[in-house]
C-alpha atoms as a PDB file:
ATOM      1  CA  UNK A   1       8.670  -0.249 -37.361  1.00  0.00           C
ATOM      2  CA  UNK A   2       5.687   0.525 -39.618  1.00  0.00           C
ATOM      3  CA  UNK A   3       3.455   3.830 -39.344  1.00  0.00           C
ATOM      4  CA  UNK A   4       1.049   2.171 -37.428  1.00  0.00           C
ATOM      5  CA  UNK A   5       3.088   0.973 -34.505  1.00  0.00           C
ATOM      6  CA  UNK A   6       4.601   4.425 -34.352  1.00  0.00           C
ATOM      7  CA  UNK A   7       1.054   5.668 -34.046  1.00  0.00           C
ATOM      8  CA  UNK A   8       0.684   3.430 -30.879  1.00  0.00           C
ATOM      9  CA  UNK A   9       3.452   5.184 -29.426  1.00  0.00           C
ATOM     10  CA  UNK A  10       3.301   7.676 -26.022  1.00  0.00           C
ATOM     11  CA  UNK A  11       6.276   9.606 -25.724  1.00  0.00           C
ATOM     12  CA  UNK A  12       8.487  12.257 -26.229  1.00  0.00           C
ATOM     13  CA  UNK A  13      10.676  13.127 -28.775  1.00  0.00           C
ATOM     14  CA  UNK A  14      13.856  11.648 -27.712  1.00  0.00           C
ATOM     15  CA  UNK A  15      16.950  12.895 -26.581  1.00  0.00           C
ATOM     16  CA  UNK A  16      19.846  12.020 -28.536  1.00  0.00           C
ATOM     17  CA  UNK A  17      22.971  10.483 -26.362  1.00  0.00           C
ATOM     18  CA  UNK A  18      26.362   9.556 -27.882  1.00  0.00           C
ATOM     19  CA  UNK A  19      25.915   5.911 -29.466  1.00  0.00           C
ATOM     20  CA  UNK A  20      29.497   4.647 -28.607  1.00  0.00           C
ATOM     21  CA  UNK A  21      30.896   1.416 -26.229  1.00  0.00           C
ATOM     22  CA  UNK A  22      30.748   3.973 -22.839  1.00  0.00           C
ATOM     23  CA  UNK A  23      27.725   4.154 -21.109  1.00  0.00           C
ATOM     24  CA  UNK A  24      25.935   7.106 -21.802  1.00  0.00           C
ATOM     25  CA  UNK A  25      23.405   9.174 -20.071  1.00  0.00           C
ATOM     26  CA  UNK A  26      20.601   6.656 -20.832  1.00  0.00           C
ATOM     27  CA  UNK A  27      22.876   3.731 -20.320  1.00  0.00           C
ATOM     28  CA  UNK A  28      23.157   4.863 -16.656  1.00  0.00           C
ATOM     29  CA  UNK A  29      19.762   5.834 -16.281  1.00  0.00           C
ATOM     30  CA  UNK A  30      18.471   2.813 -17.559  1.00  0.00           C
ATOM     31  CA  UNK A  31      20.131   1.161 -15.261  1.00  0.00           C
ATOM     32  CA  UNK A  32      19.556   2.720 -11.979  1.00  0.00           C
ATOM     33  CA  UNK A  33      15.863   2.236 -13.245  1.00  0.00           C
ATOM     34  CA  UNK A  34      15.770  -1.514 -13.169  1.00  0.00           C
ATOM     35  CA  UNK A  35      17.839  -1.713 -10.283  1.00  0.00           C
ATOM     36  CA  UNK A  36      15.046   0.355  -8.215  1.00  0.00           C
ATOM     37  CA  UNK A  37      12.242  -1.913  -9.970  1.00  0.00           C
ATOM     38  CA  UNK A  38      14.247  -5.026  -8.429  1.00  0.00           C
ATOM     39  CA  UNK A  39      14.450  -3.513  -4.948  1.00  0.00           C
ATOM     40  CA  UNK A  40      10.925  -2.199  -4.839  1.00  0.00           C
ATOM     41  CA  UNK A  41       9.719  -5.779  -5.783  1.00  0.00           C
ATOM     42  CA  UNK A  42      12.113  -7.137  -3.423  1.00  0.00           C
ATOM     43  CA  UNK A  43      10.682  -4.460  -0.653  1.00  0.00           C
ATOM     44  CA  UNK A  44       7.476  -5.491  -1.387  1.00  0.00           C
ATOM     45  CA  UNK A  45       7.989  -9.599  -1.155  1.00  0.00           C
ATOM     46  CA  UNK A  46       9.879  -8.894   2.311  1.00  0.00           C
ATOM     47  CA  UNK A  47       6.992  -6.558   3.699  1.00  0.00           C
ATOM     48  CA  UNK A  48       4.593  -9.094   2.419  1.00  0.00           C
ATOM     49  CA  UNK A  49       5.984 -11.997   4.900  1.00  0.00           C
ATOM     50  CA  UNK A  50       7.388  -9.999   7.622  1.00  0.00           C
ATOM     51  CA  UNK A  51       6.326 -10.470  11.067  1.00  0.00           C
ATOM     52  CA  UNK A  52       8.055  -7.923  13.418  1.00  0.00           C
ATOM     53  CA  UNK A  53       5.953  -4.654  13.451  1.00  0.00           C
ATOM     54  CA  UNK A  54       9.252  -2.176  14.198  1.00  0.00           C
ATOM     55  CA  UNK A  55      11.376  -3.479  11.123  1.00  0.00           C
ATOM     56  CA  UNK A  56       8.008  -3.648   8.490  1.00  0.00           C
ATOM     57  CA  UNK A  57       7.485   0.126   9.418  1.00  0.00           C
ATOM     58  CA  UNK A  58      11.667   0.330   8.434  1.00  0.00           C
ATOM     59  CA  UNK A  59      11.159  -1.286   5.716  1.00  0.00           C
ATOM     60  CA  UNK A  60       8.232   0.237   4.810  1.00  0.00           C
ATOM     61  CA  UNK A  61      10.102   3.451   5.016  1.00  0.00           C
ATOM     62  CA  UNK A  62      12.904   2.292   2.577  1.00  0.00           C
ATOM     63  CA  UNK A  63      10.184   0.678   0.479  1.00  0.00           C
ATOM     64  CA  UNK A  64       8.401   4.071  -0.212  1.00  0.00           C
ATOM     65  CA  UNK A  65      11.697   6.285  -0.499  1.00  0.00           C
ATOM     66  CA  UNK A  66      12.945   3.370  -3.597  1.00  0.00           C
ATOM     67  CA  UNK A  67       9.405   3.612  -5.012  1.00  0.00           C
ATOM     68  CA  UNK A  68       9.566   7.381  -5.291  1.00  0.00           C
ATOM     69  CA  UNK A  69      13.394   7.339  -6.520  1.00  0.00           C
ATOM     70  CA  UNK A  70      12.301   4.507  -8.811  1.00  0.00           C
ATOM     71  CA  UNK A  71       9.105   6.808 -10.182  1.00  0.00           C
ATOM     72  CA  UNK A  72      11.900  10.259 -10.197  1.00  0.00           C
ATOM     73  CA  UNK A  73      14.155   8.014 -12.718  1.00  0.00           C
ATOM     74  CA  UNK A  74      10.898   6.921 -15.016  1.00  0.00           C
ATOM     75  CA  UNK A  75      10.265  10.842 -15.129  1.00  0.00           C
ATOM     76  CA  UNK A  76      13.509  11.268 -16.359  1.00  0.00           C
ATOM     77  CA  UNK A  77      13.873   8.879 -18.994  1.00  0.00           C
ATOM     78  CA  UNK A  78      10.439   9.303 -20.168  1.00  0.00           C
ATOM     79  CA  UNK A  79      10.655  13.413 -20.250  1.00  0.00           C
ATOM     80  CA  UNK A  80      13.782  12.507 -22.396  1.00  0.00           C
ATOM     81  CA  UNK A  81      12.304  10.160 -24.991  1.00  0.00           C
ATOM     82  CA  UNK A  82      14.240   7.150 -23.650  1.00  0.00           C
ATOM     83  CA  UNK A  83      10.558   5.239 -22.823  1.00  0.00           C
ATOM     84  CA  UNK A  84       8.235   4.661 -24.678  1.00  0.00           C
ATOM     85  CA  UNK A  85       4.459   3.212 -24.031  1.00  0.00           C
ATOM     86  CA  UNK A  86       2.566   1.275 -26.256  1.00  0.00           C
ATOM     87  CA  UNK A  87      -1.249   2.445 -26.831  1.00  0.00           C
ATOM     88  CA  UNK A  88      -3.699   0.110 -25.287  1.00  0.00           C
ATOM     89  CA  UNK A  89      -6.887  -0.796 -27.846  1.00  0.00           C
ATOM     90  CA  UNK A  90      -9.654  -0.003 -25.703  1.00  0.00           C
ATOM     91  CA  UNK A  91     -11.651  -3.102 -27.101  1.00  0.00           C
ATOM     92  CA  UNK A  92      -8.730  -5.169 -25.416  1.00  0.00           C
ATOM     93  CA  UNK A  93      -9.313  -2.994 -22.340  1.00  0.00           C
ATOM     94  CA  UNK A  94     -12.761  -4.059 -22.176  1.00  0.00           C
ATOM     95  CA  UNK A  95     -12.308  -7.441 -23.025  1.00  0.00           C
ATOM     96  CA  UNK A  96      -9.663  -7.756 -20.210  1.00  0.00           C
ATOM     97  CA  UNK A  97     -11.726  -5.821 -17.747  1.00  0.00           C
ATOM     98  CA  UNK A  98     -15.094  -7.821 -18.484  1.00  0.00           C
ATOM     99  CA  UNK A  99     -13.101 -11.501 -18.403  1.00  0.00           C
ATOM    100  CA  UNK A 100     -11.490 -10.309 -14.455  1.00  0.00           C
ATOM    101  CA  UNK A 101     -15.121  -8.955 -13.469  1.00  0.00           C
ATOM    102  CA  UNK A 102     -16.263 -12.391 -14.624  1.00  0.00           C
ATOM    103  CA  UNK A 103     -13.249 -14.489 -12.675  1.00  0.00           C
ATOM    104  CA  UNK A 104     -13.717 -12.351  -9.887  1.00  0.00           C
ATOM    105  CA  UNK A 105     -17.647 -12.763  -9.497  1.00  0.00           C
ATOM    106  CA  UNK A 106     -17.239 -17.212 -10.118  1.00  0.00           C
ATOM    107  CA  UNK A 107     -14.204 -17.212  -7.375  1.00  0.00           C
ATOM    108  CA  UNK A 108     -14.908 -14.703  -4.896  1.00  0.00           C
ATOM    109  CA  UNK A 109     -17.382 -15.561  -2.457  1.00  0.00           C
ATOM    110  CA  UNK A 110     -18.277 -12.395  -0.720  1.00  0.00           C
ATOM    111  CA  UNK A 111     -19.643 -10.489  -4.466  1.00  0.00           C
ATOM    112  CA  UNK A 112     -21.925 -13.258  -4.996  1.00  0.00           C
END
């Protein structure tokens, strides 16, 4: 990686694990990370088509206690170094931000 990219890097320093063929404590981590990110989008796709009020609020409830256990285990492995962010250029920002202002203003027909 050359200076530059590391300069687009948001993080901490990271925590060094054993690098051997056992999971570690990142290994399991990482892990239980994108196993919450599966079940929150899951959550969400199921609350998005369900019909019966009783089991959405359920779900709902199981929905928000993944989400926060899914945000607790991003804490941890980005407190620890173990994720990284990438930098965002804010002339890309803009760019992005003016291009869905001007999709959203030809398609939409309640901002015109």
């Amino acid at each position: 990686m050359n200076n530059n990219q590391n300069q687009n890097k948001i993080g901490n320093p990271e925590t060094q694990v054993p690098k051997t063929p056992q999971m570690n404590d990142r290994d399991f981590i990482n892990e239980l990370l994108a196993t919450e990110k599966y079940l929150t989008n899951s959550y969400s796709t199921a609350l998005n088509e369900m019909s019966h009020d009783s089991l959405y609020q359920d779900i709902q409830g199981i929905f928000n206690e993944t989400q926060n256990c899914q945000r607790e285990l991003y804490n941890v492995m980005y407190q620890n170094g173990w994720y990284k962010l990438e930098a965002a250029d804010s002339q890309k920002l803009q760019q992005s931000y003016q291009q869905f202002a001007d999709y959203l203003q030809q398609q939409s027909p309640y901002l015109q």
